[in-house]
Protein backbone atom coordinates (compact mmCIF):
# COMPACT_ATOMS: atom_id res chain seq x y z
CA UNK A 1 -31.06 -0.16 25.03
CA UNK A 2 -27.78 1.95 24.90
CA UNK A 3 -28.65 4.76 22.73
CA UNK A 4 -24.98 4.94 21.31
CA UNK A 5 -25.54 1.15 19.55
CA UNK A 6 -27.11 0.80 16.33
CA UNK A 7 -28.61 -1.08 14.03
CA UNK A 8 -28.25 -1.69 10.25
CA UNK A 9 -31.34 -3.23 8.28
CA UNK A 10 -30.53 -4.62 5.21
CA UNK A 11 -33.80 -5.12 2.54
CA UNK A 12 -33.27 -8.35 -0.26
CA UNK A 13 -36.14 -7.77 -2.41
CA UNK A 14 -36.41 -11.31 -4.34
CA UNK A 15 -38.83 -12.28 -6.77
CA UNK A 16 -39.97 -15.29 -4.11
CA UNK A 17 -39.07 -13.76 -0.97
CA UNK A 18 -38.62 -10.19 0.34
CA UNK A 19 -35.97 -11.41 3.43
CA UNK A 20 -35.08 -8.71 6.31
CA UNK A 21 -32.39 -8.65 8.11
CA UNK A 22 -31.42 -6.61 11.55
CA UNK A 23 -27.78 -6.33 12.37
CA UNK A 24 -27.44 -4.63 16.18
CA UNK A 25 -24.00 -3.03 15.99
CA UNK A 26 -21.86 -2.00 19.48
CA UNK A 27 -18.55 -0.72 18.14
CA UNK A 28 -16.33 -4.06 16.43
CA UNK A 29 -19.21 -5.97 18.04
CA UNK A 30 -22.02 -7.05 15.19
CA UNK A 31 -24.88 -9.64 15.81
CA UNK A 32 -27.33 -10.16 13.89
CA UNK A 33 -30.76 -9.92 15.80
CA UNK A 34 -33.03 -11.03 13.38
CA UNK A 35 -33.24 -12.64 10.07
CA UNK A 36 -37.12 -13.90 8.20
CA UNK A 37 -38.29 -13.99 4.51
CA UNK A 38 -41.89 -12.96 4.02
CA UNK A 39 -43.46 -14.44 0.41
CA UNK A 40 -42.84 -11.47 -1.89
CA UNK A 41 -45.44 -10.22 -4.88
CA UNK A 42 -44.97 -7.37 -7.43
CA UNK A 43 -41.40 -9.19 -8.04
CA UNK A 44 -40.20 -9.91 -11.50
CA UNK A 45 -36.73 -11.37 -12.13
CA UNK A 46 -35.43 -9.14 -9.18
CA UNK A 47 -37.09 -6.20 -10.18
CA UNK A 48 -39.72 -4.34 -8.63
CA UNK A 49 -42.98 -4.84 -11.54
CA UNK A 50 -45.94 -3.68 -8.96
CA UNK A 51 -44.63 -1.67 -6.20
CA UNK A 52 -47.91 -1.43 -3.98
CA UNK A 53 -47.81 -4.79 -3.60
CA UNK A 54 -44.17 -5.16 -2.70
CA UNK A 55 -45.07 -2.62 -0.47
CA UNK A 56 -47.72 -4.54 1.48
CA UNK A 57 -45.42 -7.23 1.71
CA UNK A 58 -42.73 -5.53 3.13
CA UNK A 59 -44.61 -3.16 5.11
CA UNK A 60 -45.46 -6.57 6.95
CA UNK A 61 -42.25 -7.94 7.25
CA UNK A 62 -41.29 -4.38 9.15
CA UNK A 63 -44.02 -4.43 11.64
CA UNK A 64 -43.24 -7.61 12.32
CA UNK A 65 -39.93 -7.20 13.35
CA UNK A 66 -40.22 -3.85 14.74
CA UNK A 67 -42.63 -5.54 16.85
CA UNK A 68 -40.11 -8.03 17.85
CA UNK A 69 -37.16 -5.92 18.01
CA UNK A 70 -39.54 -3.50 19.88
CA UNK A 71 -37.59 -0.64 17.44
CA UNK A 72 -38.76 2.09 15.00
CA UNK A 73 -36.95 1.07 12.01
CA UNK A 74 -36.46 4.33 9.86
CA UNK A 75 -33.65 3.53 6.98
CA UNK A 76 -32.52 0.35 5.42
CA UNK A 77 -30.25 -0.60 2.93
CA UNK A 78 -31.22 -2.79 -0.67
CA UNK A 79 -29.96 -4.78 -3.03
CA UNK A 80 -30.36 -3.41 -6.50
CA UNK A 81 -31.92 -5.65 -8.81
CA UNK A 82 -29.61 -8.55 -10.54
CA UNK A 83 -31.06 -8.11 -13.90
CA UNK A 84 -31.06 -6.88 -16.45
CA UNK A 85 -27.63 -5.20 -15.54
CA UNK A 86 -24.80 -5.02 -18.61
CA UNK A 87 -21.22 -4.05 -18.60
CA UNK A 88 -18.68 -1.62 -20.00
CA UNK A 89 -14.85 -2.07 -20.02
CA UNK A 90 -13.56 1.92 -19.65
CA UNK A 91 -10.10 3.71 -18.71
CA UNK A 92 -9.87 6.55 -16.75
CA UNK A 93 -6.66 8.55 -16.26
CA UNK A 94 -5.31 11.02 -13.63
CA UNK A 95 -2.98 13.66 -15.22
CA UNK A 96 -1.24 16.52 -14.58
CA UNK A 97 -0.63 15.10 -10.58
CA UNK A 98 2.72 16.60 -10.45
CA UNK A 99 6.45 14.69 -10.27
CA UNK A 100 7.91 13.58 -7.70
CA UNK A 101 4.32 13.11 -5.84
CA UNK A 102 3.26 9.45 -4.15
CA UNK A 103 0.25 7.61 -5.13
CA UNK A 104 -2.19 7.61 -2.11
CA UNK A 105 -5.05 5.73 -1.39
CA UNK A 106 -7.24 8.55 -1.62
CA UNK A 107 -6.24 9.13 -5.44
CA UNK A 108 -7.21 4.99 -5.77
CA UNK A 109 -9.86 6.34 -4.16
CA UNK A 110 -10.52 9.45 -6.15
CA UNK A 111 -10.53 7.56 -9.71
CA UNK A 112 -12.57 5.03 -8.50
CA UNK A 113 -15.66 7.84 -7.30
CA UNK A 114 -14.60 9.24 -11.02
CA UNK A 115 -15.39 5.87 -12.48
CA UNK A 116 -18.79 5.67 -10.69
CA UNK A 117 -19.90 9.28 -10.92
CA UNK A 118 -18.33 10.47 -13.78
CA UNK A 119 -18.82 7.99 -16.59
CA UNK A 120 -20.58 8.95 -19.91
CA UNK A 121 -23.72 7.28 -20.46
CA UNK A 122 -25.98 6.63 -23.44
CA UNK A 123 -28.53 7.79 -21.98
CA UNK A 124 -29.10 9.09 -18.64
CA UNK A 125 -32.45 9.29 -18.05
CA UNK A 126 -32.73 5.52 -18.54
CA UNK A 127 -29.80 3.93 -17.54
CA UNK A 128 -27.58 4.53 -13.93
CA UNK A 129 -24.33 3.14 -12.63
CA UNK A 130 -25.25 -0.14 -10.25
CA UNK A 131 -21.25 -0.21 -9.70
CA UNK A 132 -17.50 0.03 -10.77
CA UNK A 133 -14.67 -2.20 -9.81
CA UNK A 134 -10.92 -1.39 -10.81
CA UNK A 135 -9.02 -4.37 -12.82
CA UNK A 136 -6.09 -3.29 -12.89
CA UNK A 137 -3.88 0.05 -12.76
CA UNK A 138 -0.71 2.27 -14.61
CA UNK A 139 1.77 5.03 -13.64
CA UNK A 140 2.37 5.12 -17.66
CA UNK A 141 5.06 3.49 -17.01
CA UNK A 142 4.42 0.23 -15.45
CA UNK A 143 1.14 -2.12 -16.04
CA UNK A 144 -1.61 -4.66 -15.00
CA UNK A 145 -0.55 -2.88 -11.26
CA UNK A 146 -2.92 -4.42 -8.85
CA UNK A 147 -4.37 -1.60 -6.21
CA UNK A 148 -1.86 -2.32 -3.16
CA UNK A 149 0.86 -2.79 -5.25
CA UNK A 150 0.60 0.92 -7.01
CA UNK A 151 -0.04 2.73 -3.69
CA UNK A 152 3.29 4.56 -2.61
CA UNK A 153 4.74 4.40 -6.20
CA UNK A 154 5.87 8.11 -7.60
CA UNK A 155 4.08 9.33 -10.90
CA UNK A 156 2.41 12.46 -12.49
CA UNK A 157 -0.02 9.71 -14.30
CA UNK A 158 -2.00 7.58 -12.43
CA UNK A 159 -4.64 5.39 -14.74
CA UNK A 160 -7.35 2.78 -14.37
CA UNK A 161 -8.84 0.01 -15.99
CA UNK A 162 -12.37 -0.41 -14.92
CA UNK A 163 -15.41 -2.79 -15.59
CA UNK A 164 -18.91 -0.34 -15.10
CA UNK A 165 -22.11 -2.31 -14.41
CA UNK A 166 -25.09 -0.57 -15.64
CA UNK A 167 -28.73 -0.96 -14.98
CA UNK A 168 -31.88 0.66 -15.68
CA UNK A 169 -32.95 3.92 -13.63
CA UNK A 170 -36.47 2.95 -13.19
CA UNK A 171 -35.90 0.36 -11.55
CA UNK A 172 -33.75 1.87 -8.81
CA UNK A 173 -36.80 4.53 -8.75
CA UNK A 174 -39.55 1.79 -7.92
CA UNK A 175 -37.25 0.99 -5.08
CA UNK A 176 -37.70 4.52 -3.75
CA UNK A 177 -41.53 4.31 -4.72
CA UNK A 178 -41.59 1.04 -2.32
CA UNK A 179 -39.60 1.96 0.16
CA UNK A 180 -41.47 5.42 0.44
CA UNK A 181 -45.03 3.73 0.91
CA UNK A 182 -43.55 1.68 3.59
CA UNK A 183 -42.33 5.00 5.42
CA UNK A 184 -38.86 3.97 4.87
CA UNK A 185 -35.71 5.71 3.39
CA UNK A 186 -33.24 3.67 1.24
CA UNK A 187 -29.78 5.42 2.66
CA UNK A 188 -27.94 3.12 0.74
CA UNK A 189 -28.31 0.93 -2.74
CA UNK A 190 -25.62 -2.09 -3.04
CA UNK A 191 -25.26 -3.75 -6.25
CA UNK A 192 -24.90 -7.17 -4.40
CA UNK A 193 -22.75 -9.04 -7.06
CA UNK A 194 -20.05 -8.32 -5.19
CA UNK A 195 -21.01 -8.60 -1.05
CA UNK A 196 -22.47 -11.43 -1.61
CA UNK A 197 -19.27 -13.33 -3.22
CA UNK A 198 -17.36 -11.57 0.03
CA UNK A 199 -20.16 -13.24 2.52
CA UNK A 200 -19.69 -16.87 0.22
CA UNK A 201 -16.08 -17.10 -1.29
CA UNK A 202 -13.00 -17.57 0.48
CA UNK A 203 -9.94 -15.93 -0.19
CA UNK A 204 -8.13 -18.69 -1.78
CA UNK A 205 -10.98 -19.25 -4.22
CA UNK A 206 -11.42 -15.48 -5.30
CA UNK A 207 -7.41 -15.81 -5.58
CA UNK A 208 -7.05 -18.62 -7.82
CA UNK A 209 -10.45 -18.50 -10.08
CA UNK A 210 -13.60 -19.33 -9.53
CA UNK A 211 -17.40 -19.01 -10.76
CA UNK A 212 -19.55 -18.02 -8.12
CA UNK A 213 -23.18 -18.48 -9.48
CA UNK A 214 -26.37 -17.04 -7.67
CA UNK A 215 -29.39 -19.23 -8.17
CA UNK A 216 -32.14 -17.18 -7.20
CA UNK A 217 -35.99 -17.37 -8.25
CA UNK A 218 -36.45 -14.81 -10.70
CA UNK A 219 -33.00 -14.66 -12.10
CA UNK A 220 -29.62 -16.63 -12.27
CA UNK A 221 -26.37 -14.19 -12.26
CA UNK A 222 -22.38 -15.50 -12.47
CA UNK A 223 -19.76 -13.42 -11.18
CA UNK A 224 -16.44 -14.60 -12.28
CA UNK A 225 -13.23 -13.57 -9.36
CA UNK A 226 -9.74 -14.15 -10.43
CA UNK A 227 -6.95 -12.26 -8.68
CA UNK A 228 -9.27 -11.00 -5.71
CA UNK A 229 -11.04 -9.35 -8.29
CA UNK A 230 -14.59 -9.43 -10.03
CA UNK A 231 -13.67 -10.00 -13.77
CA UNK A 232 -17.17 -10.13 -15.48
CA UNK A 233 -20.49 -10.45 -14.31
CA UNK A 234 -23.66 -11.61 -16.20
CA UNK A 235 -27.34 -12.31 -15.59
CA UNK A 236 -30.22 -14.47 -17.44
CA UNK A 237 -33.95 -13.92 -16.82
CA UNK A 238 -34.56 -17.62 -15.65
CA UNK A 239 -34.32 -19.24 -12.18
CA UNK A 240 -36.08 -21.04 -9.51
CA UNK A 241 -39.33 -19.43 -10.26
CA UNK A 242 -38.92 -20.88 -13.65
CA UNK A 243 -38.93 -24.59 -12.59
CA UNK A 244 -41.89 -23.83 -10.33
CA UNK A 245 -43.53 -22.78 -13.59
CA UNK A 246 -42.79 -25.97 -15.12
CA UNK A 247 -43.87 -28.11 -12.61
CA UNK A 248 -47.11 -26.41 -12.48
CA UNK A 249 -47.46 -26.64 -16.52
CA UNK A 250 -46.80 -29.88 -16.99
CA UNK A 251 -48.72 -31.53 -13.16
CA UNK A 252 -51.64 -29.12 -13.49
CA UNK A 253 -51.45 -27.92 -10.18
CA UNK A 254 -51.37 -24.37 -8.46
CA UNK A 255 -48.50 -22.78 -8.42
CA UNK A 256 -48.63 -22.80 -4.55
CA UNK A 257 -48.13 -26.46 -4.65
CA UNK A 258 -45.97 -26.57 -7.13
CA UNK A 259 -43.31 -24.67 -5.27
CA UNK A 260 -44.03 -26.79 -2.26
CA UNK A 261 -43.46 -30.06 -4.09
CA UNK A 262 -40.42 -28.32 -5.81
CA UNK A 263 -38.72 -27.87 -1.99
CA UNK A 264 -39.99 -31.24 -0.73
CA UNK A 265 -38.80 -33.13 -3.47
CA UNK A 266 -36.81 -31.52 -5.68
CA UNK A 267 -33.54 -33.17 -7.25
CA UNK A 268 -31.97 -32.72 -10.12
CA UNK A 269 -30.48 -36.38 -12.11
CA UNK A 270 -33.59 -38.61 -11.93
CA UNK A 271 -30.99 -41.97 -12.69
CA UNK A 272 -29.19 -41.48 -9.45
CA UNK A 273 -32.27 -40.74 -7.12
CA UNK A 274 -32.40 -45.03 -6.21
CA UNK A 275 -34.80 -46.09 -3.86
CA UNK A 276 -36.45 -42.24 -3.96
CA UNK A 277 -37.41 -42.77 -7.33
CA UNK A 278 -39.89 -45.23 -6.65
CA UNK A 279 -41.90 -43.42 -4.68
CA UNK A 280 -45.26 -41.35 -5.80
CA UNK A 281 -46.65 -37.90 -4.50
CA UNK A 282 -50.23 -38.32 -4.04
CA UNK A 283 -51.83 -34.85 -4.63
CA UNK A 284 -55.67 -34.87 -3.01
CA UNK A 285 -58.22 -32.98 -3.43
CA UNK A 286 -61.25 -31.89 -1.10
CA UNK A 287 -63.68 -31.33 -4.47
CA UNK A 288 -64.69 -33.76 -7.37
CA UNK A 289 -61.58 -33.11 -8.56
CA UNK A 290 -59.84 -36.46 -8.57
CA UNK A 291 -56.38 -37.35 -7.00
CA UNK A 292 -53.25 -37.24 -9.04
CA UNK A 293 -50.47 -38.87 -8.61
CA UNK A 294 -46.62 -37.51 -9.44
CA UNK A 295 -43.72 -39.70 -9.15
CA UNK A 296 -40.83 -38.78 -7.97
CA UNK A 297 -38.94 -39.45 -11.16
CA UNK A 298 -40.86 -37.90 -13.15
CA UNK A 299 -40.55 -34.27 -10.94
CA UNK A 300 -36.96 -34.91 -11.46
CA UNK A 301 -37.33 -35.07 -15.14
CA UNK A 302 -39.00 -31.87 -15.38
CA UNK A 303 -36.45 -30.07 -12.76
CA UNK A 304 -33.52 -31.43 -14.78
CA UNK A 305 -34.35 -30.20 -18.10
CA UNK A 306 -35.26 -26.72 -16.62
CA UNK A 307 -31.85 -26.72 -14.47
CA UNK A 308 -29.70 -27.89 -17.53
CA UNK A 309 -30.88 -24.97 -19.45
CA UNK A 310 -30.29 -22.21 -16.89
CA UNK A 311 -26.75 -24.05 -16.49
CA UNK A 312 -25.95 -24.38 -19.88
CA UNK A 313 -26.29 -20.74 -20.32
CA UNK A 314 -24.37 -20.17 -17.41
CA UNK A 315 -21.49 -21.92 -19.17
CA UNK A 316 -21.89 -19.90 -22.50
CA UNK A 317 -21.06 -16.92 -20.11
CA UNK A 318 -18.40 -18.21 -18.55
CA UNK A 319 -17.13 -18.71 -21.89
CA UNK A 320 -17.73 -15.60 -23.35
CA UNK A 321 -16.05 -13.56 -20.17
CA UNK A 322 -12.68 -15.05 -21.33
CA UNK A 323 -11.53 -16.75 -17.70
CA UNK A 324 -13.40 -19.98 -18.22
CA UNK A 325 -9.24 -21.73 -18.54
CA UNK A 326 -8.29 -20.05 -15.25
CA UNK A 327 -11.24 -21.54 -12.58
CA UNK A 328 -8.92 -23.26 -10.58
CA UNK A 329 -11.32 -23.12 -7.63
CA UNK A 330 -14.08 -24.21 -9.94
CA UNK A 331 -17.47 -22.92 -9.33
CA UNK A 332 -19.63 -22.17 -6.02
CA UNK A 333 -23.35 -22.46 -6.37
CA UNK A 334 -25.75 -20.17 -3.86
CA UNK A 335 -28.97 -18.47 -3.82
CA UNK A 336 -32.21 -20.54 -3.54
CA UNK A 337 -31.57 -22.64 -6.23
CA UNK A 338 -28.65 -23.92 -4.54
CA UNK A 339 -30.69 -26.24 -2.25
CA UNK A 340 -31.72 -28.53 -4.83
CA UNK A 341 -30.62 -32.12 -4.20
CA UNK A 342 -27.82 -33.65 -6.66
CA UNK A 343 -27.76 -29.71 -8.15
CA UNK A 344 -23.59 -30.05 -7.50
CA UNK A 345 -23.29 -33.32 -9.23
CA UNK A 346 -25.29 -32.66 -12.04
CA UNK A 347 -23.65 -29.03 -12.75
CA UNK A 348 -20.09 -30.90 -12.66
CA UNK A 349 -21.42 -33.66 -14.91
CA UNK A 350 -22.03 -30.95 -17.88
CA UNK A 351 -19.12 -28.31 -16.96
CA UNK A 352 -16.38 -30.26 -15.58
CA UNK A 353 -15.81 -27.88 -13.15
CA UNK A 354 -15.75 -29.17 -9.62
CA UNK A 355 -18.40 -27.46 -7.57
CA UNK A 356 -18.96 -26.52 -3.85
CA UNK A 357 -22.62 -25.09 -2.37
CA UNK A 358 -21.86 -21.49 -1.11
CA UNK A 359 -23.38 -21.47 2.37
CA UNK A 360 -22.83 -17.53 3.67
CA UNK A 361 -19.34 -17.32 6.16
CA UNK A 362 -19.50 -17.24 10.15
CA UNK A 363 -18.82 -13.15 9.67
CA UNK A 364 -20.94 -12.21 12.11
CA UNK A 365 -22.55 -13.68 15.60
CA UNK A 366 -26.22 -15.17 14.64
CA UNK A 367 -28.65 -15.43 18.20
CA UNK A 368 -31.92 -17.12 17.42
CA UNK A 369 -32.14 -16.54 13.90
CA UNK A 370 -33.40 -19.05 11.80
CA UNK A 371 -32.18 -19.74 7.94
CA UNK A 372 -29.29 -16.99 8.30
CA UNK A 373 -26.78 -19.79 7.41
CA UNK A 374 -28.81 -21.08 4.55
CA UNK A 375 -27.79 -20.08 0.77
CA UNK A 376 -30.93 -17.95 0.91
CA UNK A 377 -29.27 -16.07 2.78
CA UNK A 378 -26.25 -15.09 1.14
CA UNK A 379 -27.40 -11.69 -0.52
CA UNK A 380 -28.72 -10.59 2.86
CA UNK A 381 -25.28 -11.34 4.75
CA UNK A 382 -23.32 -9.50 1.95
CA UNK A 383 -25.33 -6.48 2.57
CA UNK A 384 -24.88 -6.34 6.09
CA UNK A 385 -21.01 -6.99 5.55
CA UNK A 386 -21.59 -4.13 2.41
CA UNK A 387 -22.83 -1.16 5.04
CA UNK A 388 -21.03 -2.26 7.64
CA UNK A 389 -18.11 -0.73 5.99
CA UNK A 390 -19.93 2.60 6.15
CA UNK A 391 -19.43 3.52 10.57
CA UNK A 392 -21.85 6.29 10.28
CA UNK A 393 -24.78 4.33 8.97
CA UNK A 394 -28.12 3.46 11.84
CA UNK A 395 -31.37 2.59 10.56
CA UNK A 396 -33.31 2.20 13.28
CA UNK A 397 -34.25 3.46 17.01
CA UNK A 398 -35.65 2.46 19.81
CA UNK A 399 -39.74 2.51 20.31
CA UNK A 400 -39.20 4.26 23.66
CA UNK A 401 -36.77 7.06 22.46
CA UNK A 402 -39.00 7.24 19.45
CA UNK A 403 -42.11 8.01 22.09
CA UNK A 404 -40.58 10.42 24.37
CA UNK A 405 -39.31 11.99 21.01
CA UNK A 406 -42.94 12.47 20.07
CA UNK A 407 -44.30 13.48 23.05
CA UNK A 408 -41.48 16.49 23.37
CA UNK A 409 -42.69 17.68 19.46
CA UNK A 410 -46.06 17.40 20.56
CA UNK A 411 -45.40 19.92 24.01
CA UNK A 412 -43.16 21.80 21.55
CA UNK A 413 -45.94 22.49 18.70
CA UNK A 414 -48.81 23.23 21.16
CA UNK A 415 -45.81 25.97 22.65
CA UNK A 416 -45.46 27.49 19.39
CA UNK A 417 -48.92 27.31 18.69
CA UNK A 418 -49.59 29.32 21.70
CA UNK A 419 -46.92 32.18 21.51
CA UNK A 420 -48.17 32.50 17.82
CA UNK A 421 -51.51 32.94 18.83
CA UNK A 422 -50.16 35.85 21.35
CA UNK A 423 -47.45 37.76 18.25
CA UNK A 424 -51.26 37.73 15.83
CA UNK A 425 -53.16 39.52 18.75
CA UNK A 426 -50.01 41.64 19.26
CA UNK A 427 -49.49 42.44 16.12
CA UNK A 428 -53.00 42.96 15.30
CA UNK A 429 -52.90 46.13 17.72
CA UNK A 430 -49.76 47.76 16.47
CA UNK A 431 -49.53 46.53 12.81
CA UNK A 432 -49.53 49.96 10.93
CA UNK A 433 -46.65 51.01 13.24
CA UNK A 434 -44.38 47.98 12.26
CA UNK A 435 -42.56 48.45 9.24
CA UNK A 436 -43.23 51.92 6.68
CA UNK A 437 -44.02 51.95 2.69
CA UNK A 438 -40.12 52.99 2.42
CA UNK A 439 -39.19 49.50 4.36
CA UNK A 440 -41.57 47.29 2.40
CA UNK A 441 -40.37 48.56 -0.57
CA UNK A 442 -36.76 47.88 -0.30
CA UNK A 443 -37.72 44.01 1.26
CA UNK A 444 -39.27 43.62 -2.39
CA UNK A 445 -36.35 45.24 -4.62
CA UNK A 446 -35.39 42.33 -7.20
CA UNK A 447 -31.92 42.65 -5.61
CA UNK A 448 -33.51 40.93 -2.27
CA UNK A 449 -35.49 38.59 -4.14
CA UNK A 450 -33.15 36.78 -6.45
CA UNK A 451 -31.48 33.78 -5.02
CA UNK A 452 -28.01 33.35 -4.77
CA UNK A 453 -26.17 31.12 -7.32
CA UNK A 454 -25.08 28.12 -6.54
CA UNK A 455 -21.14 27.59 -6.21
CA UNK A 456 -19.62 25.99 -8.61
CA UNK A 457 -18.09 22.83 -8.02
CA UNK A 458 -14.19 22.51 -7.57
CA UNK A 459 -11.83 19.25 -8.45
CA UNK A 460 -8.44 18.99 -7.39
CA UNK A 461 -6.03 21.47 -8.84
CA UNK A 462 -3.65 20.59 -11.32
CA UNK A 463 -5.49 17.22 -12.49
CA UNK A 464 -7.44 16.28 -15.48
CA UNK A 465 -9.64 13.69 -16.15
CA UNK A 466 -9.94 11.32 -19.56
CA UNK A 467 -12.22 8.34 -20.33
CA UNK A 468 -11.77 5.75 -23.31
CA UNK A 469 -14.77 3.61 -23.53
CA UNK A 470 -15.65 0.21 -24.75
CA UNK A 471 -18.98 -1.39 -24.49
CA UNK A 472 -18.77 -4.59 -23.65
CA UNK A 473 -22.91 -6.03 -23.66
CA UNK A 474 -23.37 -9.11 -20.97
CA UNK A 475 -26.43 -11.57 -21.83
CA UNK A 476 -26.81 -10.48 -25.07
CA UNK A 477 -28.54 -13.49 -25.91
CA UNK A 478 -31.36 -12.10 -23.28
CA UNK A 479 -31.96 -8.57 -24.62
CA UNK A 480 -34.61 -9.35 -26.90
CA UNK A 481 -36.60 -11.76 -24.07
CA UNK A 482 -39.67 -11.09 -23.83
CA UNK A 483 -40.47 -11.08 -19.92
CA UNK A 484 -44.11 -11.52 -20.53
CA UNK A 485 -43.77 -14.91 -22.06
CA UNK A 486 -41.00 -16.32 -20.31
């Protein structure tokens, strides 16, 4: 392998499956190499809840495709968790720039880092930034300027409207806590509402309105594009994990099974299921347990109320984030979820919103990899596109370099462990003779032993920063869930 060519791992940690992905990059040439979700545990609605066992799992899923790859894989990048996550409408302003002085795209730039890095929270030893995305910009002046519109423009203001999404800080920490007891760095953390709709949507649709809503197994989230822009994002505690639960509840089965019958034979809208609705799942057992039977119809039932629920909260979101007049491109359903049979029909049926499954886009060349096209796939994809953005990031090496690499440490430490064995017995024999009373004296004045301050940090002359903040809570109707009972 070219040692110049490298690779980008991207991490989904779901609450189902943990799914790795290997991008090889060779300049503008990306492939991705390898793609396989491993059954997750110590997942709760996208959030790490046990983090040795996530790291078991994913400890496995790394050997196994190190062992495939035949690389060391070193780095990857994650998806930060999809809930609970809330957002804040804020303003920040450049002033003092100077007349007569352009706009660049490294002030854009600037006020966007500012936004991210910069913004007052409640309480931060709790909470951290997941991600900021500019709505709209001013030169006091002029307003609602979209970003390549106010590039080149002349102004000593330059302000932004921004919506901040904000999570909890733990949870970004247990990601750490996993990734360390795999031997693994996280070099970068992607809040993913926003790759994935890039690896899903098309232009036209994030242009003219639309709803794109993730279906995944421990959570549902809705991010809401109008203008090529995100305009809201929300999340609710419920998703494919949920149905599994019911299934289980009301059949009396394992859970195992449960889920198995769930992507066998799941469909939403029982009524329009014809001749498949006459058929029974015969569930046997090796015991004295006696067989049960499970018709078809009746599974349906039980995923339909579950689904209409999780939709029908959807909605209220949509709703509430003020566009729900301006989906033009309707609504794009992805995630696991997604692959439920009549799930498009059914979601139309209650919105009114037409509605399109969001497979991820042919962005990148795919050899031998399985599922990459599926809607399970769609967070992965968007953090591959995500880091790709980033030229300098490599997350893996090769198992040879990675051997010759030890090999040379190994020559080098039994080197140094040999000269330092020669300096003791040296210095042994001449040790009164190396430094005097006088010498050791001034190596321990408090002027040697103080260390240096740090320099202070230095923003760009002539500019000053102001925020106005409003809070703007998503899911409210979810804060007070109580994740053990749900």
């Amino acid at each position: 392998m070219d040692m110049t060519d490298k690779h980008i791992v991207a991490i989904d940690l779901g609450t189902s499956n943990i799914a790795l992905t290997v991008a090889h990059v060779n300049g503008n040439d990306v492939q991705i190499v390898y793609y396989k979700e491993t059954p997750s545990a110590g997942i709760r609605y996208s959030s790490v809840f046990n983090a040795s066992q996530v790291a078991e799992a994913l400890s496995r899923a790394v050997r196994n495709a190190e062992e495939e790859l035949e690389i060391k894989i070193t780095q990857a990048v994650v998806g930060m968790p999809k809930y609970p996550v809330r957002q804040e409408v804020s303003t920040g302003k450049l002033e003092d720039r100077g007349f007569d002085t352009d706009i660049t795209a490294e002030d854009i730039s600037d006020l966007k880092n500012f936004a991210q890095d910069l913004y007052p929270l409640e309480d931060e030893q709790k909470e951290a930034i997941y991600g900021a995305v500019a709505q709209s910009f001013s030169d006091g002046e002029n307003f609602q300027i979209i970003e390549q519109d106010i590039i080149g423009m002349t102004s000593d203001v330059l302000e932004g409207n921004f919506k901040i999404f904000i999570g909890k800080k733990s949870d970004l920490n247990k990601i750490d806590t996993v990734l360390k007891k795999t031997d693994l760095t996280a070099i970068r953390k992607y809040f993913t509402a926003d790759s994935t709709a890039k690896a899903v949507l098309t232009d036209a649709e994030m242009e003219n309105g639309v709803a794109l809503i993730d279906f995944g197994a421990g959570s549902t989230s809705v991010s809401i594009y109008q203008g090529n822009i995100m305009r809201h994002y929300a999340s609710i505690p419920f998703g494919g994990k949920s149905i599994t639960d019911d299934i289980k509840s009301e059949c009396q089965i394992s859970e195992r099974l449960a889920e198995n019958i769930k992507l066998a034979y799941g469909a939403c809208m029982p009524e329009k299921l014809q001749s498949l609705s006459e058929k029974v799942i015969q569930i046997r057992y090796n015991s004295a347990e006696p067989d049960k039977k499970l018709p078809v119809k009746y599974l349906s039932e039980i995923i339909s109320a579950r689904v209409e629920e999780i939709i029908m909260a959807v909605l209220y979101e949509i709703q509430q984030s003020g566009f729900a007049d301006m989906l033009r491109s309707g609504i794009v359903v992805t995630g696991g979820g997604a692959q439920l049979a009549n799930l498009g029909n059914f979601i139309y049926d209650i919105s009114g919103y037409r509605v399109r499954t969001g497979y991820p886009k042919n962005l990148f060349s795919c050899q031998g990899c399985e599922n990459i096209s599926e809607t399970t796939a769609a967070t992965s994809t968007g953090l591959i596109l995500a880091a790709m953005e980033e030229q300098s990031l490599n997350c893996a090496v090769s198992r040879e370099y990675t051997e010759a690499e030890t090999i040379v440490e190994n020559m080098s430490d039994m080197h140094q462990e040999t000269k330092g064995n020669q300096v003791e017995e040296h210095e042994e024999e001449h040790k009164e003779f190396i430094f005097s009373k006088q010498d050791m004296d001034a190596m321990t004045t408090p002027a040697a032993s103080e260390p240096k301050a740090k320099p202070e940090k230095k923003g760009r002359n002539g500019i000053r920063l102001t925020w106005t903040k409003f809070t703007d809570f998503c899911g409210s109707l979810y804060d007070n869930v109580n994740q053990e009972g749900v």
